[in-house]
Protein backbone atom coordinates (compact mmCIF):
# COMPACT_ATOMS: atom_id res chain seq x y z
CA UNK A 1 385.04 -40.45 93.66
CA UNK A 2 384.50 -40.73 89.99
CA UNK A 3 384.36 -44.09 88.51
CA UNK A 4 384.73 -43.01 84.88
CA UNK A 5 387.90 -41.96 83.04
CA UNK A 6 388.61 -38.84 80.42
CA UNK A 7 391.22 -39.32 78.17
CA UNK A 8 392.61 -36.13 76.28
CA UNK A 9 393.91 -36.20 72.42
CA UNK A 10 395.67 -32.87 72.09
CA UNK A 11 395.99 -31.60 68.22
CA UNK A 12 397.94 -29.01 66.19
CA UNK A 13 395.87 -26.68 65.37
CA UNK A 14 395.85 -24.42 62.14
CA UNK A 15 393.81 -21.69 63.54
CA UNK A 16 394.04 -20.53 66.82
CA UNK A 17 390.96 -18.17 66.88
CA UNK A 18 387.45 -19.10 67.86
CA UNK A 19 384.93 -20.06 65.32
CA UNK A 20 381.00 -19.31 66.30
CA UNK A 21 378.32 -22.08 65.10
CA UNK A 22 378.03 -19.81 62.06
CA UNK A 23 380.32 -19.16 60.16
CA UNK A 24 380.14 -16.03 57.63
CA UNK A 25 381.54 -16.29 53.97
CA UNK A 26 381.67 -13.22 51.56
CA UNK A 27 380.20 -15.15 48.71
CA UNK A 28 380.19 -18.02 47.59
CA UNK A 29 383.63 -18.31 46.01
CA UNK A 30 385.05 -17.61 49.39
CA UNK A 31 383.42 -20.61 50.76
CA UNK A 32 384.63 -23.15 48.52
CA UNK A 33 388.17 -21.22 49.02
CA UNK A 34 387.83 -22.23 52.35
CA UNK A 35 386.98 -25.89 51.38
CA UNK A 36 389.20 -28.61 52.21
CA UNK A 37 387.72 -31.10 50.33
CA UNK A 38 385.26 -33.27 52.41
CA UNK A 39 382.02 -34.28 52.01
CA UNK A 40 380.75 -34.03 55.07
CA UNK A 41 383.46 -31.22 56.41
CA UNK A 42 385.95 -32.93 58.40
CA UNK A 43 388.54 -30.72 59.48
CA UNK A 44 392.19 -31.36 58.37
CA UNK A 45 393.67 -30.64 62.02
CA UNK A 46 391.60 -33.77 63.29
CA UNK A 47 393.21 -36.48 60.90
CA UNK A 48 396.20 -36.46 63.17
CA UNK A 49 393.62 -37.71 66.04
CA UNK A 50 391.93 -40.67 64.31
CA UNK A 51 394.51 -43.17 65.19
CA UNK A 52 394.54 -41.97 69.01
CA UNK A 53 390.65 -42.43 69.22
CA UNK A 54 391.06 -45.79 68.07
CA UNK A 55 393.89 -46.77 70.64
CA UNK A 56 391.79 -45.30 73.33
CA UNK A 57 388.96 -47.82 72.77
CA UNK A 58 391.12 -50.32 73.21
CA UNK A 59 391.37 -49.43 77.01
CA UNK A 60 389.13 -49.01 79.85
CA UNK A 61 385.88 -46.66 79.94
CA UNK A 62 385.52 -46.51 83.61
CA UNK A 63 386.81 -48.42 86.51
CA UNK A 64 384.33 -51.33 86.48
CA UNK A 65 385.83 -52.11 83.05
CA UNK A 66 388.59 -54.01 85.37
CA UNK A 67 386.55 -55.86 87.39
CA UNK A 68 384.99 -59.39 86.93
CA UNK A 69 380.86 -58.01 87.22
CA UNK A 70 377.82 -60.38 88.04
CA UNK A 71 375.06 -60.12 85.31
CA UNK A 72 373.10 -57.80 86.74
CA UNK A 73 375.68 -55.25 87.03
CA UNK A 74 376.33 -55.66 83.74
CA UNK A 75 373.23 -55.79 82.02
CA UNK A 76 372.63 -51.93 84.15
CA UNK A 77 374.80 -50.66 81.93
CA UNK A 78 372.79 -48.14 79.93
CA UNK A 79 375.22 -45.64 77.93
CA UNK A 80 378.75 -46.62 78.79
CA UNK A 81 381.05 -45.19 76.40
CA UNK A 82 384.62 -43.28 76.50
CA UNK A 83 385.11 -40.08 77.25
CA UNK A 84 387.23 -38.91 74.99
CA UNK A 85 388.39 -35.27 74.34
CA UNK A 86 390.26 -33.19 71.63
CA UNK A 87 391.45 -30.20 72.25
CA UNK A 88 393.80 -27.91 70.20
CA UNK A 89 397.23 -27.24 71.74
CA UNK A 90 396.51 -23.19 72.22
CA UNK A 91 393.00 -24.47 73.80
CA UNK A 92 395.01 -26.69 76.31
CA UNK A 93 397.62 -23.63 77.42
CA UNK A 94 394.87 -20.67 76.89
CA UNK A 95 391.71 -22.59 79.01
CA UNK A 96 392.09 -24.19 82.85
CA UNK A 97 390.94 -27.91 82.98
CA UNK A 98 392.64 -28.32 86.33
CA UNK A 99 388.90 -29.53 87.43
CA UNK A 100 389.12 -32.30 85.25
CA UNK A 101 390.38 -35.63 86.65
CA UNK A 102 393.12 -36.47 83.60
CA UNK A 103 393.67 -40.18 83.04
CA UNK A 104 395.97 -39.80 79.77
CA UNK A 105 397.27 -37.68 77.30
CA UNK A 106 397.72 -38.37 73.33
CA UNK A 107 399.18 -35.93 71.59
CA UNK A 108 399.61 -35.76 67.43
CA UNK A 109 403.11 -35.44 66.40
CA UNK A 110 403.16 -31.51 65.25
CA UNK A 111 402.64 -30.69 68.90
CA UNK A 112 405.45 -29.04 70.82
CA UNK A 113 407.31 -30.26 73.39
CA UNK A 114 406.37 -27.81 75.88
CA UNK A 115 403.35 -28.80 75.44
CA UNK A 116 403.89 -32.35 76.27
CA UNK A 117 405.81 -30.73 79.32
CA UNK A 118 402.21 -28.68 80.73
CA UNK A 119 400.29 -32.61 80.00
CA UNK A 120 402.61 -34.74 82.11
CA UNK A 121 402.64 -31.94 84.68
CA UNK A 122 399.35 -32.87 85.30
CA UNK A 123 400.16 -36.39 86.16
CA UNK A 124 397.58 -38.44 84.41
CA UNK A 125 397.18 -41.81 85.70
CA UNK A 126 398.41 -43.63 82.44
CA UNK A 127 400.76 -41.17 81.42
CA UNK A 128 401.44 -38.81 78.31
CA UNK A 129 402.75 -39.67 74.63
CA UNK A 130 402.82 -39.09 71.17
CA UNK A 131 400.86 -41.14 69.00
CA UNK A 132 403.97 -43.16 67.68
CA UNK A 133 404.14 -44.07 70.87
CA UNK A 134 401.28 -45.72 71.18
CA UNK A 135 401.28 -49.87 70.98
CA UNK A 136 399.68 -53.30 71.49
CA UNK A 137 401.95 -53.76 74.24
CA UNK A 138 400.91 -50.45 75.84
CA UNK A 139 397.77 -51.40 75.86
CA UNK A 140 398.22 -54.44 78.29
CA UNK A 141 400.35 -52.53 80.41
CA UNK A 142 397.61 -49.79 80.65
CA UNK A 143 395.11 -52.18 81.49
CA UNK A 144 397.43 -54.00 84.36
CA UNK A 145 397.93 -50.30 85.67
CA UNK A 146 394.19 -49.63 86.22
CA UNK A 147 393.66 -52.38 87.96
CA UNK A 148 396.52 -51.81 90.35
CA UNK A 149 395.67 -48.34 90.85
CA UNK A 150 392.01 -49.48 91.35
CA UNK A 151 391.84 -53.12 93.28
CA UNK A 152 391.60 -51.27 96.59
CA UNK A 153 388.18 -50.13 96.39
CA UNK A 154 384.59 -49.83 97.74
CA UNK A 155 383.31 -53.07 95.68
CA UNK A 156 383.94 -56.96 96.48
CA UNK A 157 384.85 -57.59 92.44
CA UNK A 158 388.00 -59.15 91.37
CA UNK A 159 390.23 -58.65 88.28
CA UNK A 160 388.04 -58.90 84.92
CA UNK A 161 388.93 -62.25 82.80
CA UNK A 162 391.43 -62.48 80.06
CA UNK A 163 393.15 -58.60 81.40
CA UNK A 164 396.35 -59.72 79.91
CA UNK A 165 394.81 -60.68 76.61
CA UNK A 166 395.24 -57.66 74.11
CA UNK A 167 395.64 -57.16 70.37
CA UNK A 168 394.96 -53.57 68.66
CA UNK A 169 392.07 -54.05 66.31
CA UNK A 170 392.54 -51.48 63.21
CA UNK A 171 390.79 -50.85 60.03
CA UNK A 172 387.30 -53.06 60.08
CA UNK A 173 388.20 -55.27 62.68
CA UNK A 174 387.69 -52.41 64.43
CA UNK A 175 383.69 -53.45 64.55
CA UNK A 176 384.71 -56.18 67.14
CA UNK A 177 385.40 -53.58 69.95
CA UNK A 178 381.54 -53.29 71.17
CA UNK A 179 381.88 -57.58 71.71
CA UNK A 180 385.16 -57.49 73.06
CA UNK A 181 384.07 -55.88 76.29
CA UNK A 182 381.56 -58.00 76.73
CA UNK A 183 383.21 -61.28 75.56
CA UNK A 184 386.03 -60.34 78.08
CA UNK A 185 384.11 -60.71 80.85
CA UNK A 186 383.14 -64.27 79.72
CA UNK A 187 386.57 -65.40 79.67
CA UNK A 188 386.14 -65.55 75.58
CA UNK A 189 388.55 -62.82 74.61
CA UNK A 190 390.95 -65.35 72.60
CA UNK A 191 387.36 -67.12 70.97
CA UNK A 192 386.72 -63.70 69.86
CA UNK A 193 390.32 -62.76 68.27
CA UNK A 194 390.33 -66.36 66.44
CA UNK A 195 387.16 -65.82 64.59
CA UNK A 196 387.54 -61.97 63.98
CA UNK A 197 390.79 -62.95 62.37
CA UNK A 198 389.95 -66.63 60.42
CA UNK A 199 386.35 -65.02 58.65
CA UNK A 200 385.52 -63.64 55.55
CA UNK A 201 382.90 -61.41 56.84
CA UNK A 202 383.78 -59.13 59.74
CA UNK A 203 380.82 -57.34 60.55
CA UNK A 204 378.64 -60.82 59.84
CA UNK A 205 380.38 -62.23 62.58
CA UNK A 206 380.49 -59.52 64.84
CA UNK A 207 377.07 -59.69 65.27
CA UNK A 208 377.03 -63.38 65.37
CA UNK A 209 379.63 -62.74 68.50
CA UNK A 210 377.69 -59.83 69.77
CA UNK A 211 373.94 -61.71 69.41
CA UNK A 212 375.35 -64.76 71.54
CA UNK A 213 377.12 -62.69 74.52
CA UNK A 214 374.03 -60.51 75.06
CA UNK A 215 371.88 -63.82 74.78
CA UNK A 216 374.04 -65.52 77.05
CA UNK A 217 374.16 -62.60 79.82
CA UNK A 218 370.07 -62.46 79.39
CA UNK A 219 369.49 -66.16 79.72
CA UNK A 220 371.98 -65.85 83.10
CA UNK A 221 369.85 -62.89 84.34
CA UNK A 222 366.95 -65.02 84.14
CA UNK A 223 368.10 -68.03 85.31
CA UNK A 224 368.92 -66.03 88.19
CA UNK A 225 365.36 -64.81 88.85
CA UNK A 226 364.33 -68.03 89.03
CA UNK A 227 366.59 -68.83 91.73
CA UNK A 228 369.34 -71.05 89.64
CA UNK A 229 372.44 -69.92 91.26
CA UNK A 230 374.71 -72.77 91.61
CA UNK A 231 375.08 -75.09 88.30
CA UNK A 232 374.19 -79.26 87.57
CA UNK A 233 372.93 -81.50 85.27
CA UNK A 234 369.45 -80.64 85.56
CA UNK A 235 370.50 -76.87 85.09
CA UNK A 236 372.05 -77.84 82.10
CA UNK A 237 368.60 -78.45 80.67
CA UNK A 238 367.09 -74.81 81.83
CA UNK A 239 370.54 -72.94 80.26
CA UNK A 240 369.51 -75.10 76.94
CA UNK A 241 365.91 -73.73 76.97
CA UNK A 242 366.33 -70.81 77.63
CA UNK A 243 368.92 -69.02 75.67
CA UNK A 244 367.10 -70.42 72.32
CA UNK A 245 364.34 -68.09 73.91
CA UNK A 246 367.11 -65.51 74.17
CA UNK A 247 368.34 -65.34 70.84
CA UNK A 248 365.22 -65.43 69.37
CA UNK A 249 364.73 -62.42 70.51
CA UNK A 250 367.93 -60.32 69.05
CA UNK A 251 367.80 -58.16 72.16
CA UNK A 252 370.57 -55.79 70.73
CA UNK A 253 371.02 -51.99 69.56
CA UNK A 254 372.25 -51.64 66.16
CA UNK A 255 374.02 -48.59 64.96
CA UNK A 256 374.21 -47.39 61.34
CA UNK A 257 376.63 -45.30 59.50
CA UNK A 258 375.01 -43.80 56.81
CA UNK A 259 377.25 -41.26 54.55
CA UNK A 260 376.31 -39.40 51.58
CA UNK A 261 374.75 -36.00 50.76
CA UNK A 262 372.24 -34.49 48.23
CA UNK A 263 373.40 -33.15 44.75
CA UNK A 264 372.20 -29.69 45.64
CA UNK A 265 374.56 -29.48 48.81
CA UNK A 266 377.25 -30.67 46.67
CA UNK A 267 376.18 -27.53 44.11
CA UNK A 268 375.81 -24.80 46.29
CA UNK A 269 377.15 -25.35 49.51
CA UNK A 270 381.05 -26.43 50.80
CA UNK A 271 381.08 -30.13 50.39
CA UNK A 272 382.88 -32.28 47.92
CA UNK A 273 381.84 -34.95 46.02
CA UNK A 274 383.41 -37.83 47.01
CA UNK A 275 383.93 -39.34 50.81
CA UNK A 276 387.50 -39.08 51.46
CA UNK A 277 389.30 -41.42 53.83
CA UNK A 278 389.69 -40.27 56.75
CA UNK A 279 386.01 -39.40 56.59
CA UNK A 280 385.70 -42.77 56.16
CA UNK A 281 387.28 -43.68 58.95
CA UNK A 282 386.41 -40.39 61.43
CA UNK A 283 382.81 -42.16 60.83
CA UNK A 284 383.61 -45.33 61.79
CA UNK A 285 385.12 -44.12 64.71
CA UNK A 286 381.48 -42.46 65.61
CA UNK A 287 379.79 -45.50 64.65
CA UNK A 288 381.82 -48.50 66.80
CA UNK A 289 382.11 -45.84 69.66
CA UNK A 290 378.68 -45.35 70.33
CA UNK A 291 377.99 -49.34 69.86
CA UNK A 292 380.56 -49.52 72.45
CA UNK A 293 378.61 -47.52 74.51
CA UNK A 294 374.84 -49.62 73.96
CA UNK A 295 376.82 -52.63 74.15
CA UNK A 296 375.58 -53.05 70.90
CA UNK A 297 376.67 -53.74 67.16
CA UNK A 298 377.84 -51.71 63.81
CA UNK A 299 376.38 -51.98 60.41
CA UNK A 300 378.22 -49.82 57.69
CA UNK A 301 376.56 -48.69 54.74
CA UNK A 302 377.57 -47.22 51.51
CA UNK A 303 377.04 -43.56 50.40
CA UNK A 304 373.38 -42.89 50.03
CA UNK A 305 372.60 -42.64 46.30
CA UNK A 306 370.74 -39.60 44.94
CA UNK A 307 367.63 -41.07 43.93
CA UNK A 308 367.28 -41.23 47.65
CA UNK A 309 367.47 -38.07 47.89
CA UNK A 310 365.57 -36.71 45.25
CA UNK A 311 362.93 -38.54 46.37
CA UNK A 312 362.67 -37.08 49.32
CA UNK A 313 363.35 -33.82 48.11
CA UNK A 314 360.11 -34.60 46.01
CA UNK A 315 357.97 -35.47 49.02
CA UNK A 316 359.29 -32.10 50.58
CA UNK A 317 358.19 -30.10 47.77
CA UNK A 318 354.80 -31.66 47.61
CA UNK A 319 354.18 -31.49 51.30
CA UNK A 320 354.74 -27.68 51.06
CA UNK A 321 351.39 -27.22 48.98
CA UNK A 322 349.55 -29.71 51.46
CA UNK A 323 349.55 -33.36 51.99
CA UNK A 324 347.86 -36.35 49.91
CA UNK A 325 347.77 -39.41 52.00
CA UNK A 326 347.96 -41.64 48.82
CA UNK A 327 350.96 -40.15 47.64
CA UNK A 328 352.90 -40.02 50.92
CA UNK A 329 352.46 -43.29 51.55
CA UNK A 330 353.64 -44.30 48.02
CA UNK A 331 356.67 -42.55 48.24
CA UNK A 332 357.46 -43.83 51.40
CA UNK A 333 357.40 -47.16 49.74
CA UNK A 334 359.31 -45.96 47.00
CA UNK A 335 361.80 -45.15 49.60
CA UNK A 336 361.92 -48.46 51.33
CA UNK A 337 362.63 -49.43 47.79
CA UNK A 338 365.61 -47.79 47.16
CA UNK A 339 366.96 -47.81 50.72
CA UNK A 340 366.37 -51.51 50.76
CA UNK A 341 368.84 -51.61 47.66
CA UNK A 342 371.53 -50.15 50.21
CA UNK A 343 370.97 -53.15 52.63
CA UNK A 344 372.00 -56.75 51.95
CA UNK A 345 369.36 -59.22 52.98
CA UNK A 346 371.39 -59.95 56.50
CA UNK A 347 371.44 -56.48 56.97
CA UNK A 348 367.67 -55.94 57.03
CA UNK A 349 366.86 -58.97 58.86
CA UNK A 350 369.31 -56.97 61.29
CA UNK A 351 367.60 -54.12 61.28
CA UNK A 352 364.06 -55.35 61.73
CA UNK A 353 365.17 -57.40 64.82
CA UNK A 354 367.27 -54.66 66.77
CA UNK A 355 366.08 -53.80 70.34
CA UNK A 356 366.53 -50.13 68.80
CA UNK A 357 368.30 -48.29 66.53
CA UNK A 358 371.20 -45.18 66.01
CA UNK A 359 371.88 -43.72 62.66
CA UNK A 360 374.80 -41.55 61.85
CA UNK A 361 373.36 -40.34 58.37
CA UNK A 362 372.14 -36.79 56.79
CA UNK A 363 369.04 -39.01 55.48
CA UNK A 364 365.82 -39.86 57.37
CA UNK A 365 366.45 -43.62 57.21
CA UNK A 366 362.80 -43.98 59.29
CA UNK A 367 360.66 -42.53 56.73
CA UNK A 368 360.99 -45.84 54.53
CA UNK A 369 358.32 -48.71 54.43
CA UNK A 370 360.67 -51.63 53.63
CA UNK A 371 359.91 -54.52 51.85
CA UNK A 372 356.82 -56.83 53.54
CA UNK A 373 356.35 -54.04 55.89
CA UNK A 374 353.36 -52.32 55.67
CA UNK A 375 354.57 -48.68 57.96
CA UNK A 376 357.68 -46.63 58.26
CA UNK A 377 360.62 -48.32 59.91
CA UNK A 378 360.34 -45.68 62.62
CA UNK A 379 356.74 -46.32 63.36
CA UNK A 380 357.91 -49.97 65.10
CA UNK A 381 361.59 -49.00 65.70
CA UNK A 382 362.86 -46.15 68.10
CA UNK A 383 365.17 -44.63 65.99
CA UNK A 384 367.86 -41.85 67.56
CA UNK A 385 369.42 -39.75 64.28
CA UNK A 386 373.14 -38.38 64.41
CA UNK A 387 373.57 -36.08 61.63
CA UNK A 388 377.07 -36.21 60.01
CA UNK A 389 377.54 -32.74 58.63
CA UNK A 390 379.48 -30.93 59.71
CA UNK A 391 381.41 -34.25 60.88
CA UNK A 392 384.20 -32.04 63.13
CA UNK A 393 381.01 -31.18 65.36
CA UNK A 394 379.39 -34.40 65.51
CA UNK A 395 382.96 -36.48 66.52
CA UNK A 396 383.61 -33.71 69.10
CA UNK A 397 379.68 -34.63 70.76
CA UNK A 398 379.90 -38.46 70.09
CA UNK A 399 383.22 -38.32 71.43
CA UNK A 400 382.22 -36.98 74.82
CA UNK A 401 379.93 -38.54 77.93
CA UNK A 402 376.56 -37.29 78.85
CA UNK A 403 377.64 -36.79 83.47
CA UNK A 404 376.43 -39.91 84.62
CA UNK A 405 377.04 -40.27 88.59
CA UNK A 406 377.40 -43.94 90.18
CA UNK A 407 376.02 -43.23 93.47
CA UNK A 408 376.91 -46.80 94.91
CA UNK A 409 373.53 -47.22 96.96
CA UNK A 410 370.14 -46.07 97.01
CA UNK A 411 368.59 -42.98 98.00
CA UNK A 412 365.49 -40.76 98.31
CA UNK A 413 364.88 -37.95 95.94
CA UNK A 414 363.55 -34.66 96.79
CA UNK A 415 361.92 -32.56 94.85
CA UNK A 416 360.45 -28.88 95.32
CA UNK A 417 357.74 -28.11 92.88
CA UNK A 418 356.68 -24.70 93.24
CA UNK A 419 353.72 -24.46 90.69
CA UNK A 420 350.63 -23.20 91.99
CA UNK A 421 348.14 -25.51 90.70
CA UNK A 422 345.15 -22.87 89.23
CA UNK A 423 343.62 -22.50 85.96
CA UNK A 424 346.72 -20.37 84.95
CA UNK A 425 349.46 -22.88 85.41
CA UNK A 426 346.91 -25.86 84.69
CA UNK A 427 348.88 -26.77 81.85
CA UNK A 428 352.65 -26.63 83.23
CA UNK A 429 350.88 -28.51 86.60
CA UNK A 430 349.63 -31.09 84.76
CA UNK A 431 353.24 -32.34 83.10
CA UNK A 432 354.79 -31.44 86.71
CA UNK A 433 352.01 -33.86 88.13
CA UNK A 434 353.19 -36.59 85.50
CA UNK A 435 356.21 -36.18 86.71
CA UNK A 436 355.76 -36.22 90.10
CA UNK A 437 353.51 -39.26 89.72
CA UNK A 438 356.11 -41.21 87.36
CA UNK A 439 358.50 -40.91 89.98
CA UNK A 440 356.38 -41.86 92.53
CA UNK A 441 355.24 -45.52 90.39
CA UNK A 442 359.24 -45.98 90.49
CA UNK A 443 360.01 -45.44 93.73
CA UNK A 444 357.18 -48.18 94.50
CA UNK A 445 358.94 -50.33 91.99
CA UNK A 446 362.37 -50.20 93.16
CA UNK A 447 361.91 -49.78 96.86
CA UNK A 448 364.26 -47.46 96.67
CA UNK A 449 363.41 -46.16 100.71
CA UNK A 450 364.62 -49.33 101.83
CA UNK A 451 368.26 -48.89 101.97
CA UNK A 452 369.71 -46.33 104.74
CA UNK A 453 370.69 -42.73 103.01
CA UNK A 454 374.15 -41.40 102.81
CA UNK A 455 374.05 -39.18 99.65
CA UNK A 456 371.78 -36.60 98.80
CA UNK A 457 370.00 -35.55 94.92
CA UNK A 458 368.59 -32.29 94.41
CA UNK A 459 366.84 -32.61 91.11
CA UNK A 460 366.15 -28.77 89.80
CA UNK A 461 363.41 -29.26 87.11
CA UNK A 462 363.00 -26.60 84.47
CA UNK A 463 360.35 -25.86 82.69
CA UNK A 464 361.45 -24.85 79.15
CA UNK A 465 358.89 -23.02 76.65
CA UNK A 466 359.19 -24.36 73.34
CA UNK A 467 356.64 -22.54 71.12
CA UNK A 468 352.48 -21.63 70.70
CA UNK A 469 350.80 -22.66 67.92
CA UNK A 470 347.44 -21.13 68.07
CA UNK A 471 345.67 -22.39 71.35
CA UNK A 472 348.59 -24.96 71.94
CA UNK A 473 350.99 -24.98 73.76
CA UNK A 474 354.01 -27.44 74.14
CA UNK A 475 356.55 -27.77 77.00
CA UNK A 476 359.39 -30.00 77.84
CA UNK A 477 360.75 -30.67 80.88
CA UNK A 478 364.51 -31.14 81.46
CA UNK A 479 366.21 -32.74 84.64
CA UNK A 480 369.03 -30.33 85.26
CA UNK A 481 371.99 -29.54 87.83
CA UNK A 482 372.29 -32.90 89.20
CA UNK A 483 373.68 -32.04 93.02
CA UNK A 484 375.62 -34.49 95.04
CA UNK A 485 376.97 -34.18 98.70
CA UNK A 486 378.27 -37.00 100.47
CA UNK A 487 378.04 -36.00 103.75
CA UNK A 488 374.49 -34.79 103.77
CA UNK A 489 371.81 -37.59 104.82
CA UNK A 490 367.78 -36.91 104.28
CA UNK A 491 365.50 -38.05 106.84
C-alpha cells in the first residue's frame, strides 16, 4: 500500500514537441527571439499552475497527515513533502501513467474538456477540477475525505486535531504552511491563523511559530526518554526546564530563496533583467515547499546585487592563474560583507543558528565569512544548493518526491557484495567494506533483528566511476533499485 499521495496539475501547453536538456539556437538573435522575458527562464505555460501548487499544499502529503501522531513518529519525519506533478495536456493523452496511484487532478483553464473527461476517468480519490474551482471550503472537505477513505487502516492513530480548521494562505502568508502542519497536530491551528493574520512581520513570526513547535515536540521526545509519560505538578517543573534547553538550541532547517543573476548572463545569454512576478512567486512556491518538507522555515531574500557577483567573478579569475591564500580569504570576507548587507540582523542570527541549511540561489551563499565569523558559512553549516536557472527545471524536481517506502516494521537487509577483495579491487573493497561495516554499527544500534520479518529489501549497490586524476581515483556509491515483496520472509 502506498502511504503517500501524487497530485497532478495538468497545463496547456504551447509546444507539443520534446525539448532535450540542450537546447540549440542559430545565433544569438534567435535566442533572445525565443525569450519570454524572465530572469531566471520560467516558462509562460507554467503561470497557469502557480495557483494550483499553492492549493495543493494546503492538503495532505501522505496519509499520516490525518492522523493524530505521538512525537516520535513525528519527529521521524525526514523529507516529507508533496508530490506534486505537471504535466502538459498532449503529455497526459500521448504517455501511460496508469501505474501511478492518482489522488487529484488540477487542471488550468485553457485545457479541454476531453481532457478533463480522460482525468476523472481515472477516478482520483479527491476528484478532478479546474483551478476556479478550487476553494477554502474545498479544502476542508478534501481533508474530511482522506480521513474517511483512510480511518480503516493498519495503525491505532485517530483523526489529527483541528481537521476541520482551514483557511487558504496566499501571497506571503503563504510562509506559515511549513508550521501549520506541525501546529495542527498540537491542537494550535486557530493560535497560528490569529497571529499570522494580527502581525506586522510574517516571516518574523513564522519562525517564532515554527522555533516553539519543534522545541515543544523535542522537549516531549525527551521527556519521554526519561520515562515522563503521564503529566503533574512536579512534571510541570521538568516541561519548564527543559524546553528553555530546547529553544536554545534553534533545532530547525532554514531555507533561502536567493534570486538574481550576474550582468554577463543578462548580456549574453536569454535572461532579462528584472524578476518578474510570477517568478517571484514560482520561487516561493520552491522555497515554502521544500520547508514543508524539513519541517522547517522560509527566509526570502532580495535579488543578489552585482557587486556580489563581480566579486566572485574576481576570485574566479584569479584562481585560474593559481591560488593566494591571503587573497582568498580576503575576498571571502569581502563577500560576507556584501552578502551580510542582503540579511537583516534577525535574519543572520537565523542563519547562524539553523540545524542546516537549503538555498534556492545561482550564488554560492557558503563561500562568505560573515561578520564575527572567522570561516566560510559552509565550513560550520551543511549547506544543500538549488540552482534557480532555468527555474521551469528546478520547480518540475522540487516539485516531485525522492520514492520513499514506509515499510511499517523492521527488517533484515541483505546484501550481495561480489568484489573480490585483491590488490586490484583494493580500492572499490575498501568503500564496499565501509559500507558494509556502517551498516553493520546500525543494525547494532537499532536492533533491527529483533522484530519478526514479513517484508523483504534487496539493496543493489552500484559502484559508479567518477573520474582519475593522476594516481587518484574517486568513487561513489549509490543505493539503487529499492525491491519490496510482501510475501517473501528472510530467515
Amino acid at each position: 500500500m502506498e502511504y503517500y499521495f501524487t497530485y497532478f496539475i495538468v497545463f496547456k501547453s504551447n509546444d507539443n514537441s520534446f525539448s532535450g536538456p540542450i537546447v540549440l539556437f542559430e545565433n544569438l538573435e534567435s535566442a533572445k527571439k525565443n525569450n519570454n522575458g524572465t530572469m531566471h527562464l520560467l516558462d509562460d505555460d507554467l503561470n497557469g499552475t502557480l495557483g494550483a501548487i499553492e492549493y495543493i499544499m494546503h492538503l495532505p502529503r501522505n496519509e499520516f497527515d490525518v492522523y493524530d501522531l505521538d512525537e516520535e513518529f513525528m519527529a521521524s519525519s525526514y523529507d516529507t513533502p508533496h508530490q506534486i506533478v505537471l504535466v502538459p495536456d498532449y503529455v497526459l493523452v500521448n504517455q501511460k501513467i496508469d501505474n501511478i496511484a492518482s489522488t487529484m487532478f488540477i487542471l488550468t483553464e485553457d485545457c479541454s474538456k476531453d481532457i478533463k473527461n480522460y482525468c476523472e476517468k481515472r477516478k482520483p480519490l479527491l476528484g478532478t477540477y479546474y483551478t476556479h474551482e478550487l476553494s477554502q471550503e474545498l479544502i476542508k472537505k478534501q481533508w474530511e475525505k482522506i480521513w474517511l477513505s483512510k480511518r480503516t487502516n493498519d495503525f491505532e492513530f485517530e483523526v489529527v486535531k483541528d481537521i476541520d480548521i482551514h483557511f487558504r494562505l496566499e501571497g506571503e502568508k503563504l510562509k506559515a504552511l511549513p508550521a501549520l502542519y506541525i501546529s495542527r497536530q498540537f491542537g494550535k491551528t486557530n493560535d497560528l491563523l490569529f497571529e499570522i493574520f494580527n502581525c506586522s512581520e510574517i516571516e518574523k513570526k513564522c519562525i517564532d511559530i515554527q522555533w516553539k513547535n519543534i522545541s515543544h515536540l523535542n522537549t516531549l521526545i525527551s521527556m519521554k526518554k526519561k520515562g515522563i509519560t503521564y503529566w503533574n505538578d512536579k512534571v510541570d517543573k521538568v516541561y519548564d526546564d527543559e524546553i528553555v534547553k530546547q529553544m536554545y538550541k534553534f533545532d530547525i532547517s532554514v531555507v533561502i530563496t536567493f534570486p538574481g543573476i550576474p550582468k554577463s548572463q543578462k548580456k549574453y545569454g536569454l535572461s532579462a533583467s528584472i524578476l518578474s512576478e510570477n517568478e517571484k512567486r514560482a520561487i516561493r512556491i520552491m522555497g515554502v515547499h521544500r520547508a514543508i518538507a524539513r519541517g522547517g522555515i522560509l527566509m526570502e531574500l532580495s535579488c543578489a546585487k552585482e557587486e556580489l557577483y563581480k566579486k566572485y567573478g574576481e576570485l574566479e579569475q584569479r584562481c585560474k592563474a593559481g591560488t593566494n591564500n591571503k587573497y582568498i580569504w580576503k575576498t571571502f570576507s569581502d563577500l560576507g560583507k556584501l552578502l551580510g548587507n542582503c540579511f537583516n540582523s534577525f535574519q543572520i542570527e537565523v542563519l547562524k543558528r539553523a540545524k542546516d541549511i537549503t538555498v534556492f540561489s545561482d550564488f554560492p551563499i557558503g563561500l562568505a565569512i560573515l561578520e564575527n565569523d572567522e570561516v566560510p558559512l559552509q565550513c560550520y553549516k551543511s549547506i544543500s544548493y538549488r540552482p534557480l536557472t532555468p527555474l521551469t527545471r528546478q520547480l518540475q524536481m522540487e516539485l516531485l518526491k525522492n520514492n520513499q517506502v514506509y515499510l511499517g516494521k523492521k527488517c533484515k537487509v541483505a546484501i550481495a557484495e561480489c568484489i573480490i577483495n585483491n590488490d586490484e579491487n583494493k580500492y572499490v573493497y575498501r568503500m564496499s567494506d565501509l559500507v558494509r561495516s556502517t551498516l553493520g554499527d546500525m543494525e547494532k544500534n537499532m536492533k533491527v533483528s529483533q522484530l519478526p520479518i514479513n517484508k523483504l529489501i534487496v539493496l543493489k549497490v552500484y559502484l559508479n566511476l567518477l573520474r582519475t586524476i593522476k594516481t587518484q581515483i574517486y568513487y561513489t556509491f549509490q543505493l539503487m533499485d529499492i525491491i519490496i515483496s510482501n510475501k517473501i520472509g528472510l530467515e
